[in-house]
PDB file of N, CA and C in Angstrom:
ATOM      1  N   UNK A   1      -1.719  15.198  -1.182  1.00  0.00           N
ATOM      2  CA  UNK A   1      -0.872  14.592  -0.171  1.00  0.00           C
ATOM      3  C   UNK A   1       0.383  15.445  -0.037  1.00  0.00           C
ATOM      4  N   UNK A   2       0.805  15.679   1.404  1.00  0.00           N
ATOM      5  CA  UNK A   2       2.103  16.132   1.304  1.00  0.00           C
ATOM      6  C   UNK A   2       3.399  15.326   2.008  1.00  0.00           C
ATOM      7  N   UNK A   3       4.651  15.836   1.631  1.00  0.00           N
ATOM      8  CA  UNK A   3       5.661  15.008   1.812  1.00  0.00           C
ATOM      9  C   UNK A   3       5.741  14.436   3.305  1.00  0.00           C
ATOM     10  N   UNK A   4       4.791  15.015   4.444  1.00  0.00           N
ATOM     11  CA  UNK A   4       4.972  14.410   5.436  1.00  0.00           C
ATOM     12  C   UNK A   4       3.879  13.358   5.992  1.00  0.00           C
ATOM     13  N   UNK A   5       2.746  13.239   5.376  1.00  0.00           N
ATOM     14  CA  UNK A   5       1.954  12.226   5.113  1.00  0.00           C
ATOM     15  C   UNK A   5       2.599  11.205   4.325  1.00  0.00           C
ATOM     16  N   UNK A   6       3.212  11.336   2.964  1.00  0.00           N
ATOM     17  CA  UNK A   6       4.249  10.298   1.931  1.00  0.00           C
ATOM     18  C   UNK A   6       4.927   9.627   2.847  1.00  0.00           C
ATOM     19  N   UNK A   7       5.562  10.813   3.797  1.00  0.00           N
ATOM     20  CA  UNK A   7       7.007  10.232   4.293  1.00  0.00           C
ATOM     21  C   UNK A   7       6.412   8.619   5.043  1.00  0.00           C
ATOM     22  N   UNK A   8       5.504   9.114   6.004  1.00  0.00           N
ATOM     23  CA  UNK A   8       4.847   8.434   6.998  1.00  0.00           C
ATOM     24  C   UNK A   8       4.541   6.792   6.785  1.00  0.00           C
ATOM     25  N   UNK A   9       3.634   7.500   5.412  1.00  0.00           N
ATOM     26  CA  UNK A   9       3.025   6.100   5.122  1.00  0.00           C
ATOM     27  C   UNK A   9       4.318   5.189   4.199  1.00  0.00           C
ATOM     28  N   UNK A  10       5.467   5.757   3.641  1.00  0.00           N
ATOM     29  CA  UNK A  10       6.833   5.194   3.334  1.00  0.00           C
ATOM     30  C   UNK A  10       7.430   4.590   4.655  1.00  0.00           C
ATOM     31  N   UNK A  11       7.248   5.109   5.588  1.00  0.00           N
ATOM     32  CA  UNK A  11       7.931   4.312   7.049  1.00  0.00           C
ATOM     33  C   UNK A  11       7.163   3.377   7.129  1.00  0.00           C
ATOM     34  N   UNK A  12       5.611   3.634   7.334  1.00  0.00           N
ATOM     35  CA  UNK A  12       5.149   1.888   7.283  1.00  0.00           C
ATOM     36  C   UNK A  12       5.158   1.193   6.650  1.00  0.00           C
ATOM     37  N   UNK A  13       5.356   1.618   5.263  1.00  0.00           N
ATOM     38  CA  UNK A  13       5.580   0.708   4.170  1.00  0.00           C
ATOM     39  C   UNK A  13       7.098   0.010   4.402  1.00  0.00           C
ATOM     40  N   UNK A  14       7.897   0.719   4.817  1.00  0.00           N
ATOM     41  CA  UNK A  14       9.555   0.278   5.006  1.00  0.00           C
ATOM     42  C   UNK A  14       9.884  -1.423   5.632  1.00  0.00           C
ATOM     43  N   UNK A  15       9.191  -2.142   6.501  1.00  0.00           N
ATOM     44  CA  UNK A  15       9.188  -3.402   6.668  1.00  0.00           C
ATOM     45  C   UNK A  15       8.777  -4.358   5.578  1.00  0.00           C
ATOM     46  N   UNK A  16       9.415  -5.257   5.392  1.00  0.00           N
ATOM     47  CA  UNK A  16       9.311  -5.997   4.404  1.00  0.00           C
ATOM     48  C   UNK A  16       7.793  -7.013   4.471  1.00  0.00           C
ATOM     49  N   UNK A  17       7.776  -7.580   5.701  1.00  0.00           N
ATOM     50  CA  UNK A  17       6.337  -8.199   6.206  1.00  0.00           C
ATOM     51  C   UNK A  17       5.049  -6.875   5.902  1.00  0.00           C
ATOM     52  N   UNK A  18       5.425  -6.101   6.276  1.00  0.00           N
ATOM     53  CA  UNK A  18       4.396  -4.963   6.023  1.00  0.00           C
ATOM     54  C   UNK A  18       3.647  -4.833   4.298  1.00  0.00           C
ATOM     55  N   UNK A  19       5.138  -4.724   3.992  1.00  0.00           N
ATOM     56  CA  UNK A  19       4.952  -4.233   2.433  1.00  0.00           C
ATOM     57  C   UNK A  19       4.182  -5.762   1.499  1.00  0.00           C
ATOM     58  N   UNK A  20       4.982  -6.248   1.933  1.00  0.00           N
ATOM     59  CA  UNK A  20       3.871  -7.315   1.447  1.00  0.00           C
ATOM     60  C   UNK A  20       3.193  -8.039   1.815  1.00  0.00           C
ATOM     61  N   UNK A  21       2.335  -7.500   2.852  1.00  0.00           N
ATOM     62  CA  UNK A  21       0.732  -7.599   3.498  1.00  0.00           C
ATOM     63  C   UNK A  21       0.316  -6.800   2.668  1.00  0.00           C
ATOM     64  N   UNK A  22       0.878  -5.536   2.232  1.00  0.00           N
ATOM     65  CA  UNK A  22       0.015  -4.334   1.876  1.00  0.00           C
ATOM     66  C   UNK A  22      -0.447  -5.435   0.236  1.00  0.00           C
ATOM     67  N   UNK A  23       0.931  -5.262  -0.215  1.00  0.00           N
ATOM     68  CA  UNK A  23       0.963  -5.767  -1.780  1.00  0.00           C
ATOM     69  C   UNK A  23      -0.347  -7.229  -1.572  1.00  0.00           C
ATOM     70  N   UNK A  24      -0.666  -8.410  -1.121  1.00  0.00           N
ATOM     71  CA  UNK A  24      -1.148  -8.951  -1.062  1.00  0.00           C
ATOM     72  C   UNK A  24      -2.763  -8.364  -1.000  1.00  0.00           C
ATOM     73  N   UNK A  25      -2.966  -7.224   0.100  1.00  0.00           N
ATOM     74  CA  UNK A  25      -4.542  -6.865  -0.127  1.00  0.00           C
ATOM     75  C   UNK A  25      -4.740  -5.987  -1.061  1.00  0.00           C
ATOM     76  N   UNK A  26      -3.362  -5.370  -1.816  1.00  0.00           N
ATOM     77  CA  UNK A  26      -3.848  -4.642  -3.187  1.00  0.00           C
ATOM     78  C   UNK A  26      -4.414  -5.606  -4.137  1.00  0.00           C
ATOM     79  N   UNK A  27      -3.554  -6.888  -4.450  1.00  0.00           N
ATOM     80  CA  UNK A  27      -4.129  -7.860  -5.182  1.00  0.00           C
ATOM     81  C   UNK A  27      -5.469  -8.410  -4.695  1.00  0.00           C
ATOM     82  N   UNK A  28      -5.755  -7.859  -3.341  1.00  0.00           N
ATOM     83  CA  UNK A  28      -7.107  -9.033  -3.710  1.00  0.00           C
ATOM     84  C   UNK A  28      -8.282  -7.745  -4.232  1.00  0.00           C
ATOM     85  N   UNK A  29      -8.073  -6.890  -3.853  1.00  0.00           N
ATOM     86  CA  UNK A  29      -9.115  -5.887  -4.067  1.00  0.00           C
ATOM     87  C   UNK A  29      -9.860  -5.797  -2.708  1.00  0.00           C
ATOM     88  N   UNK A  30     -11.178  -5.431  -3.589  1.00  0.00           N
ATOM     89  CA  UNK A  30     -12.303  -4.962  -2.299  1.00  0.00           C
ATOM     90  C   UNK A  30     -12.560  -6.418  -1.830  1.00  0.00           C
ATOM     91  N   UNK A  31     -11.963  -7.261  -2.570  1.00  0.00           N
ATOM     92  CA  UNK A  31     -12.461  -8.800  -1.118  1.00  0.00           C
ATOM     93  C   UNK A  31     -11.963  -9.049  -0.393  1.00  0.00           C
ATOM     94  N   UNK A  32     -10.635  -8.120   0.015  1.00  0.00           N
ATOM     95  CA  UNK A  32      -9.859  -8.716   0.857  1.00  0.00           C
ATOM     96  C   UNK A  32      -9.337  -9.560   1.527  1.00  0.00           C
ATOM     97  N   UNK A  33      -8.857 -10.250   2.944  1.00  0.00           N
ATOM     98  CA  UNK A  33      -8.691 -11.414   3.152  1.00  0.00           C
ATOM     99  C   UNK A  33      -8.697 -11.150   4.740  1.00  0.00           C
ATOM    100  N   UNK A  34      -8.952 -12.476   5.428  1.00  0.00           N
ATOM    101  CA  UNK A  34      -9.020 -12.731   6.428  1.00  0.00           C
ATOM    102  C   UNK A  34      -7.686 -12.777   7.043  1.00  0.00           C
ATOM    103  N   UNK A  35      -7.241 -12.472   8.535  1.00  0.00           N
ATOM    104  CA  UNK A  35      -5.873 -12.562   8.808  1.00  0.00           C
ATOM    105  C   UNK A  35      -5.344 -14.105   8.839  1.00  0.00           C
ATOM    106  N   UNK A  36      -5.849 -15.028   9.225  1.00  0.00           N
ATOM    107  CA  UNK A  36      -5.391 -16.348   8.711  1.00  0.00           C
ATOM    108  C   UNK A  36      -5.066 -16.604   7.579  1.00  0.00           C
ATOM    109  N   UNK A  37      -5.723 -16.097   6.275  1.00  0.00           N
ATOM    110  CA  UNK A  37      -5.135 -16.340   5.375  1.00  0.00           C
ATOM    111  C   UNK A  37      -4.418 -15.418   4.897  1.00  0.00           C
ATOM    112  N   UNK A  38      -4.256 -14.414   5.288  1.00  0.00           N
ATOM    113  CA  UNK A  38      -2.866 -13.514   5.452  1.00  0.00           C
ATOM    114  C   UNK A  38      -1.621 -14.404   5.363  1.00  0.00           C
ATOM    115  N   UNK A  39      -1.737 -14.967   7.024  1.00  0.00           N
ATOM    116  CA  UNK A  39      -0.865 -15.452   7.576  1.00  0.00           C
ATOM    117  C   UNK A  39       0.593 -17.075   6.947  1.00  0.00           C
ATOM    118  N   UNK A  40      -1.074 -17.440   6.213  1.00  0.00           N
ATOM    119  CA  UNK A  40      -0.618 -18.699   5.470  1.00  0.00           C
ATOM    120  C   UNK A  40      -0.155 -18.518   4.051  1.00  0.00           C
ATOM    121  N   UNK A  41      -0.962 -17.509   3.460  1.00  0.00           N
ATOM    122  CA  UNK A  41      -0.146 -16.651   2.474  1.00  0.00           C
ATOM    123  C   UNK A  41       1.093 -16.711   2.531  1.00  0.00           C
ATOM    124  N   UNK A  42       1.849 -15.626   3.279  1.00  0.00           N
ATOM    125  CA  UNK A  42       2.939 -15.136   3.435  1.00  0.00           C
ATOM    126  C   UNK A  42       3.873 -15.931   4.767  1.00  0.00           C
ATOM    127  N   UNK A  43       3.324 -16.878   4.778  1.00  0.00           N
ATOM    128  CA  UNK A  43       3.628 -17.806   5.868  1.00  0.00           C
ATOM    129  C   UNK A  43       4.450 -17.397   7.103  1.00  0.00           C
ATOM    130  N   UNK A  44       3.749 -16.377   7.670  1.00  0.00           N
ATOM    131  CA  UNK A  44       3.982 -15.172   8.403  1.00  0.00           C
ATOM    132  C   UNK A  44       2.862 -15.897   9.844  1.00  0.00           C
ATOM    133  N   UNK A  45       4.041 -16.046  11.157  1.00  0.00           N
ATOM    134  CA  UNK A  45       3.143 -16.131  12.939  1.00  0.00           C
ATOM    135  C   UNK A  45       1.934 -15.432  12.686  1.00  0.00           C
ATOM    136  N   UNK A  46       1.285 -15.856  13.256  1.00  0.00           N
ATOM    137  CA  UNK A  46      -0.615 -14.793  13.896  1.00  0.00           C
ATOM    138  C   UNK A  46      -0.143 -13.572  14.425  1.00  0.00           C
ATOM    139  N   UNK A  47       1.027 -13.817  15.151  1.00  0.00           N
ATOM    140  CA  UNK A  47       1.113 -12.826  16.075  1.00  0.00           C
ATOM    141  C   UNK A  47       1.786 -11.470  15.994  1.00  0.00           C
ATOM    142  N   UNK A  48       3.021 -12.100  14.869  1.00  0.00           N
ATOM    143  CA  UNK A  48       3.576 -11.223  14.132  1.00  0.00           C
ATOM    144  C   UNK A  48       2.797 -10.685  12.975  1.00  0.00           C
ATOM    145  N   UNK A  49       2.134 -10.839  12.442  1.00  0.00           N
ATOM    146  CA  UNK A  49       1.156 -10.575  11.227  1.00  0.00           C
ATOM    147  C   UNK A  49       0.405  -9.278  12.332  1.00  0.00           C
ATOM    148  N   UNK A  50      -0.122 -10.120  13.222  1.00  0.00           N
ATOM    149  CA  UNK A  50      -1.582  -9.014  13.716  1.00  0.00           C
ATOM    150  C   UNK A  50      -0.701  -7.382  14.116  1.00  0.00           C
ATOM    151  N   UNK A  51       0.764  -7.494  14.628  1.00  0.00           N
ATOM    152  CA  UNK A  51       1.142  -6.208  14.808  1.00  0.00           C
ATOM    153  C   UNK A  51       1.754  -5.736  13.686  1.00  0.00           C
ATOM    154  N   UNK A  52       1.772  -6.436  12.239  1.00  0.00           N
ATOM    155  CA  UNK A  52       1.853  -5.655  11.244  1.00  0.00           C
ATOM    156  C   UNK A  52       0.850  -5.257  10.725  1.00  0.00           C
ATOM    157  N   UNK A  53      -0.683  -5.665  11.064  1.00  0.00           N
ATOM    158  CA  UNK A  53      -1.559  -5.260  10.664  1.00  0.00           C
ATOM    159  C   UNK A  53      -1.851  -4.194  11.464  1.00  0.00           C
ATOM    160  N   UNK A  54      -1.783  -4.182  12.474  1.00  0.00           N
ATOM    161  CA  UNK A  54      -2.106  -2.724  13.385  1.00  0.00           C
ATOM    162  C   UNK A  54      -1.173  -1.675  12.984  1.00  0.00           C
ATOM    163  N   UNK A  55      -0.119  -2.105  13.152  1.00  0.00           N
ATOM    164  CA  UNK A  55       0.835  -0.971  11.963  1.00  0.00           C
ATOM    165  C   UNK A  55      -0.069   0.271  10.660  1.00  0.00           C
ATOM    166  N   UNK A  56      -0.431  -0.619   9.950  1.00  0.00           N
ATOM    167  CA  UNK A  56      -1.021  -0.532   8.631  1.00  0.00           C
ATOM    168  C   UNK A  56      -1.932   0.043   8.897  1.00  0.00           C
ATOM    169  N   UNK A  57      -2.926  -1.063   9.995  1.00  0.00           N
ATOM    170  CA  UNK A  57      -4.159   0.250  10.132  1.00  0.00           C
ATOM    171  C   UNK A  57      -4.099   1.107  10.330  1.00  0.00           C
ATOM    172  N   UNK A  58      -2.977   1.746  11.429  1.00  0.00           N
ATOM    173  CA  UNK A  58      -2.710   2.605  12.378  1.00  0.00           C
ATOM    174  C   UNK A  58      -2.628   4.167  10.896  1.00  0.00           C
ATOM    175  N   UNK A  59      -1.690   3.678  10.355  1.00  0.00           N
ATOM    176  CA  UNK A  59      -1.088   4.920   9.265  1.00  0.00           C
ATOM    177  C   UNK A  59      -2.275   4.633   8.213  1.00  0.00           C
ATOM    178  N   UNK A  60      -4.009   3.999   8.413  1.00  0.00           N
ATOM    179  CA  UNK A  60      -4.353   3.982   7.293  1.00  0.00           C
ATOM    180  C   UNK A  60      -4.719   3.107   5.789  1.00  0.00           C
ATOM    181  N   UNK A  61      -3.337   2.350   5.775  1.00  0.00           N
ATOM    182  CA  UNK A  61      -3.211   1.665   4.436  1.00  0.00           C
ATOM    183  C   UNK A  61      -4.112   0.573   4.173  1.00  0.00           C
ATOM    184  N   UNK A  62      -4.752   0.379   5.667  1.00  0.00           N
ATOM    185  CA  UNK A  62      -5.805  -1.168   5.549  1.00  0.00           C
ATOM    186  C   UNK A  62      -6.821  -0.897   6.310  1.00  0.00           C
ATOM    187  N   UNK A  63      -7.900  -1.301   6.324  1.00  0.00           N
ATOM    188  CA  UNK A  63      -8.911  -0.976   7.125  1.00  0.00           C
ATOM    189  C   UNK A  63      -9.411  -2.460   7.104  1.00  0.00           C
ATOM    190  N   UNK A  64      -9.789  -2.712   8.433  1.00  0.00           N
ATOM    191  CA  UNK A  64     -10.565  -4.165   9.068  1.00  0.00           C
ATOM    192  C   UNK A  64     -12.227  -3.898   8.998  1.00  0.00           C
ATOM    193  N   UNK A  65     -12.614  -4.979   8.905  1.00  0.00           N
ATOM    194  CA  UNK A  65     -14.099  -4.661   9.123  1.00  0.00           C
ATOM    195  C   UNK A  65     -14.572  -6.730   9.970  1.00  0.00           C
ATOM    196  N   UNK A  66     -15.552  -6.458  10.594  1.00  0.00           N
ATOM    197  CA  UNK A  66     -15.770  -7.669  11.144  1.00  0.00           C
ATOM    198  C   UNK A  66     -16.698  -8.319  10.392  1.00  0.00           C
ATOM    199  N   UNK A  67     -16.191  -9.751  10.164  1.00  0.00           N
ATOM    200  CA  UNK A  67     -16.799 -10.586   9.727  1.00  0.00           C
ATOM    201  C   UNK A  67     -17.204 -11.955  10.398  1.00  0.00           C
ATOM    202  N   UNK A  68     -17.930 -12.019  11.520  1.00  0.00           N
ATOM    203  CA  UNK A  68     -18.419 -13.058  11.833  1.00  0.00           C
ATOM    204  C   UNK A  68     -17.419 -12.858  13.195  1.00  0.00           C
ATOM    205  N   UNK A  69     -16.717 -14.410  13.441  1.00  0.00           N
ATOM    206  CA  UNK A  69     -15.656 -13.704  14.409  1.00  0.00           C
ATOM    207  C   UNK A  69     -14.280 -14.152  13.683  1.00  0.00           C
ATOM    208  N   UNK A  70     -14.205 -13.182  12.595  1.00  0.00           N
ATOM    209  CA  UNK A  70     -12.754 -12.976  11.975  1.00  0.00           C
ATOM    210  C   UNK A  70     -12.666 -11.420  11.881  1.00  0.00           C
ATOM    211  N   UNK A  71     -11.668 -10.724  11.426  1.00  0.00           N
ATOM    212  CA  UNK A  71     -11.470  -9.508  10.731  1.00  0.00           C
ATOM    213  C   UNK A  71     -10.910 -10.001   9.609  1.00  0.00           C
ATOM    214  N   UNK A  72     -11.640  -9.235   8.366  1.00  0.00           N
ATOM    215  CA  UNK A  72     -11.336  -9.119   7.172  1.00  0.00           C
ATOM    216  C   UNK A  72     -10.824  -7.660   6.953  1.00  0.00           C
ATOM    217  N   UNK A  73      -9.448  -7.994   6.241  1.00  0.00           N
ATOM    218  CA  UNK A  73      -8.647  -6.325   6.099  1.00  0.00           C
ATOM    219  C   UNK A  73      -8.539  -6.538   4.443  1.00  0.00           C
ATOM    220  N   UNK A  74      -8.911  -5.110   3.857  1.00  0.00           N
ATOM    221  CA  UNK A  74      -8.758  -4.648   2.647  1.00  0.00           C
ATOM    222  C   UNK A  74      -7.691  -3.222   2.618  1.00  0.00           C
ATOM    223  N   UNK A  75      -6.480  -3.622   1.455  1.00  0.00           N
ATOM    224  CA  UNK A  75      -5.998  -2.281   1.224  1.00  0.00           C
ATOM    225  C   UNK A  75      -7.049  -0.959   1.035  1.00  0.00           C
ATOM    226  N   UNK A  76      -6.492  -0.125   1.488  1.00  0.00           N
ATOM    227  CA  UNK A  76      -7.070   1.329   0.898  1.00  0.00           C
ATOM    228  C   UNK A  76      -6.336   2.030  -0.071  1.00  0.00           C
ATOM    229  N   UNK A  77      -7.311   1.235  -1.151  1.00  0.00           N
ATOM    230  CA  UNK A  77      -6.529   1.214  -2.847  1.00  0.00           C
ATOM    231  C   UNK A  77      -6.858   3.107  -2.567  1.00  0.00           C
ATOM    232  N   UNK A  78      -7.732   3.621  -2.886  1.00  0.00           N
ATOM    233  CA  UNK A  78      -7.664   5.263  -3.150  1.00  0.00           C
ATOM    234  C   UNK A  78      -6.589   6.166  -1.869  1.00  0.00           C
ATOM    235  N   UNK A  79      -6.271   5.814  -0.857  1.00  0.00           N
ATOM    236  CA  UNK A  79      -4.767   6.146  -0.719  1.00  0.00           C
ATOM    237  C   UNK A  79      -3.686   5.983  -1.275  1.00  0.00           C
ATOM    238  N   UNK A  80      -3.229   4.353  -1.798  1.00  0.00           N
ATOM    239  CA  UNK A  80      -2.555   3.783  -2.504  1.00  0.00           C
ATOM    240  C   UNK A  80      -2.369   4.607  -3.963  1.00  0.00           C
ATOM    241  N   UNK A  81      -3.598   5.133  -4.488  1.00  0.00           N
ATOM    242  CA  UNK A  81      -3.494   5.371  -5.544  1.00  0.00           C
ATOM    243  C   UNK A  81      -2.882   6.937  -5.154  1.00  0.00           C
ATOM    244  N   UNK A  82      -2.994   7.309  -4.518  1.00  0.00           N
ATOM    245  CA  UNK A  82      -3.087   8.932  -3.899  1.00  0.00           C
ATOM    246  C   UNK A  82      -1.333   9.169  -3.630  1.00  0.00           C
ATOM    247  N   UNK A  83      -0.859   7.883  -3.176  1.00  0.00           N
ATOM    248  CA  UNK A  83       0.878   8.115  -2.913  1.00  0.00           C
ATOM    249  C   UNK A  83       1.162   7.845  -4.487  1.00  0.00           C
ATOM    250  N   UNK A  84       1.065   7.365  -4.848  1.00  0.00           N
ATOM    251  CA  UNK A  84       1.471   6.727  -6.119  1.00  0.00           C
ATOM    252  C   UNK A  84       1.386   8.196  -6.939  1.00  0.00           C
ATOM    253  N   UNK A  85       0.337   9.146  -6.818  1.00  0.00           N
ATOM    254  CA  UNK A  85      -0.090  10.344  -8.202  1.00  0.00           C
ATOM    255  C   UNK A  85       1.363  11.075  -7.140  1.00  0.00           C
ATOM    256  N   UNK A  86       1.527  11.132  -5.819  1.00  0.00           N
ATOM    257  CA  UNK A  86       2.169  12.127  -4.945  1.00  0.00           C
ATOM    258  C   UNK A  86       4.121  11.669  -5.842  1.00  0.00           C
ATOM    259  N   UNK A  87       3.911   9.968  -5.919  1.00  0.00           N
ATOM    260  CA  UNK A  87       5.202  10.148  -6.427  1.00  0.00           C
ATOM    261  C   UNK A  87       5.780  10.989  -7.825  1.00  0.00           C
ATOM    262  N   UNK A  88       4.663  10.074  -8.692  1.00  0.00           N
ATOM    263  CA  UNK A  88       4.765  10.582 -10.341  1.00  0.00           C
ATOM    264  C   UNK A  88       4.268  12.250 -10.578  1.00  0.00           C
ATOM    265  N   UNK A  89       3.867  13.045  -9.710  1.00  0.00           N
ATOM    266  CA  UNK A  89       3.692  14.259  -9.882  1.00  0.00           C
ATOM    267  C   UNK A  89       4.501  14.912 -10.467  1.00  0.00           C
ATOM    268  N   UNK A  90       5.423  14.885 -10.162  1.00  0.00           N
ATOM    269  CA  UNK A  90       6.535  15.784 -10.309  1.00  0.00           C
ATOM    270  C   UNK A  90       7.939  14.788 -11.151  1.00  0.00           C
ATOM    271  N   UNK A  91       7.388  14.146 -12.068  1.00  0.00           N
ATOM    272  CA  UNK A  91       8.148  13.252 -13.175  1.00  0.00           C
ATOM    273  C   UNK A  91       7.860  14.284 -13.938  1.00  0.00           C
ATOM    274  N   UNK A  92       9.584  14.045 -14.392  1.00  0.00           N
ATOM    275  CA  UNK A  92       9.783  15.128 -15.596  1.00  0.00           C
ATOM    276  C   UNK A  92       9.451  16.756 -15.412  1.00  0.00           C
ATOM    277  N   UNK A  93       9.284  17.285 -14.232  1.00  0.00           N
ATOM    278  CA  UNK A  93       8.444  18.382 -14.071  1.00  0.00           C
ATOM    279  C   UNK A  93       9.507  19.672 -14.891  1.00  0.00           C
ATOM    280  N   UNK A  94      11.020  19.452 -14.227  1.00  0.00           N
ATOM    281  CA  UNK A  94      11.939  20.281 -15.266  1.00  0.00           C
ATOM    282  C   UNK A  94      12.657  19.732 -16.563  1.00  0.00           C
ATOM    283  N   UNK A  95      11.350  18.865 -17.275  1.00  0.00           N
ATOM    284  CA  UNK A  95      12.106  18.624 -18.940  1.00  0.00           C
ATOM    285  C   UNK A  95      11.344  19.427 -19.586  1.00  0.00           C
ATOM    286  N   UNK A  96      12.258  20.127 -20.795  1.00  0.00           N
ATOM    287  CA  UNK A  96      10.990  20.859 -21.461  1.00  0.00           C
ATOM    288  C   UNK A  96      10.286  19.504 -22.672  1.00  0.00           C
ATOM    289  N   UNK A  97      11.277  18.614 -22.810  1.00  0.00           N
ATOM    290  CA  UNK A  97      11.202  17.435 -24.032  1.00  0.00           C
ATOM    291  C   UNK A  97       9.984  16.662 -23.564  1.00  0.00           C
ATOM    292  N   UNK A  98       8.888  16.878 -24.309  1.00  0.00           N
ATOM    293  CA  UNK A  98       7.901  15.966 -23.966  1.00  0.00           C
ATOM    294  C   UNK A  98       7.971  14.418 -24.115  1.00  0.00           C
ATOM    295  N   UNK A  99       8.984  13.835 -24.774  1.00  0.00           N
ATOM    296  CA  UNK A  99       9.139  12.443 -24.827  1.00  0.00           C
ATOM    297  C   UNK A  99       9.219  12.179 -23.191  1.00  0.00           C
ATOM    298  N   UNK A 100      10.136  12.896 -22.851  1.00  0.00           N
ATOM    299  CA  UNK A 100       9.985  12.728 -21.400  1.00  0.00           C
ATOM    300  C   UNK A 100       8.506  12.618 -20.592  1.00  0.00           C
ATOM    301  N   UNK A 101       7.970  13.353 -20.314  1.00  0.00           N
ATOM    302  CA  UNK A 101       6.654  13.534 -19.926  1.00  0.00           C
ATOM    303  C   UNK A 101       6.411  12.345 -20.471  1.00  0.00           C
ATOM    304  N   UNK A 102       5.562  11.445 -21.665  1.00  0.00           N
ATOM    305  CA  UNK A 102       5.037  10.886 -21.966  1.00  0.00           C
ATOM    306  C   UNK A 102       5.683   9.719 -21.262  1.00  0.00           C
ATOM    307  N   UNK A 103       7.071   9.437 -21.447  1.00  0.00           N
ATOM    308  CA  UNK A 103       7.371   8.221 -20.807  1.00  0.00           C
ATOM    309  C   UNK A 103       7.028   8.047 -19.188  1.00  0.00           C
ATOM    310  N   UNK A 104       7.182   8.952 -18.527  1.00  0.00           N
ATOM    311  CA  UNK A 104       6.473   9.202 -17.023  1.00  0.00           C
ATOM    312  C   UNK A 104       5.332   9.011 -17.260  1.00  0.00           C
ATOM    313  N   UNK A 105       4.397   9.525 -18.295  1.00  0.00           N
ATOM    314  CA  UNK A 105       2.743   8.391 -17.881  1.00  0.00           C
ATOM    315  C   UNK A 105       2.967   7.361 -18.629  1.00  0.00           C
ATOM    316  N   UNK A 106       3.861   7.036 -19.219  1.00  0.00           N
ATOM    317  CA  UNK A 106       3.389   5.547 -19.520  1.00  0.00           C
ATOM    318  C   UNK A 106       3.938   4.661 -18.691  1.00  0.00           C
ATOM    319  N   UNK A 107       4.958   5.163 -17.123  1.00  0.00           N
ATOM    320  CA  UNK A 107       5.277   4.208 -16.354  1.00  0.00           C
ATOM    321  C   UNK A 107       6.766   3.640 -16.670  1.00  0.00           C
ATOM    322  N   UNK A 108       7.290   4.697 -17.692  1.00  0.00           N
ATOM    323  CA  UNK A 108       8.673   3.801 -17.777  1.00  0.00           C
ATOM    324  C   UNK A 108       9.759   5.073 -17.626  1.00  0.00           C
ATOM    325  N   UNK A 109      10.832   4.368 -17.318  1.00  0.00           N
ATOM    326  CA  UNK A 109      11.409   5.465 -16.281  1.00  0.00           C
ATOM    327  C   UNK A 109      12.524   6.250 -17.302  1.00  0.00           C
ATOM    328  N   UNK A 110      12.622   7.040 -17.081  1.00  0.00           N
ATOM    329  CA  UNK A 110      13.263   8.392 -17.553  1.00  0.00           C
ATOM    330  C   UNK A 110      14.839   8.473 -18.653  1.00  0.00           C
TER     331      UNK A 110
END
């Protein structure tokens, strides 16, 4: 990934309704959820929800698939995971102290 793909998918991530639509279909996994229960979830309008979901799709982060006559949207955890390696890449990259390093993979900060 490069910083202008990061940047991108950081702008759609930047709305708060967005970000946690996203965070909600990371938690469900590959079962994703229907936009109604999106909606009641996060007790978020139909209407406002559906153009944060087009958002999302748009840059990627969710993909719809039809189910009957609903759309069911699942994060796209292997992007997700893909910004996430793009952030921690470069943790610690100028320490020579490996305590450092180690604490960057274990997720705790510097």
């Amino acid at each position: 990934m490069d910083i202008e793909s990061a940047s991108k998918l950081f702008s759609t991530l930047g709305a708060a309704t967005r970000l946690a639509v996203f965070r909600l279909l990371v938690r469900q996994g590959s079962n994703g959820m229907v936009a109604g229960d999106i909606a009641k979830a996060l007790d978020v309008a139909p209407a406002l929800l559906s153009f944060h979901l087009k958002a999302l799709a748009h840059a990627g982060l969710v993909r719809a698939e039809q189910e009957g006559r609903f759309q069911r949207y699942h994060a796209d955890l292997p992007l997700m995971l893909d910004l996430v390696a793009f952030l921690t890449a470069e943790c610690c990259a100028d320490e020579e102290a490996s305590d450092c390093r180690q604490r960057c993979a274990d997720g705790m900060t510097p």
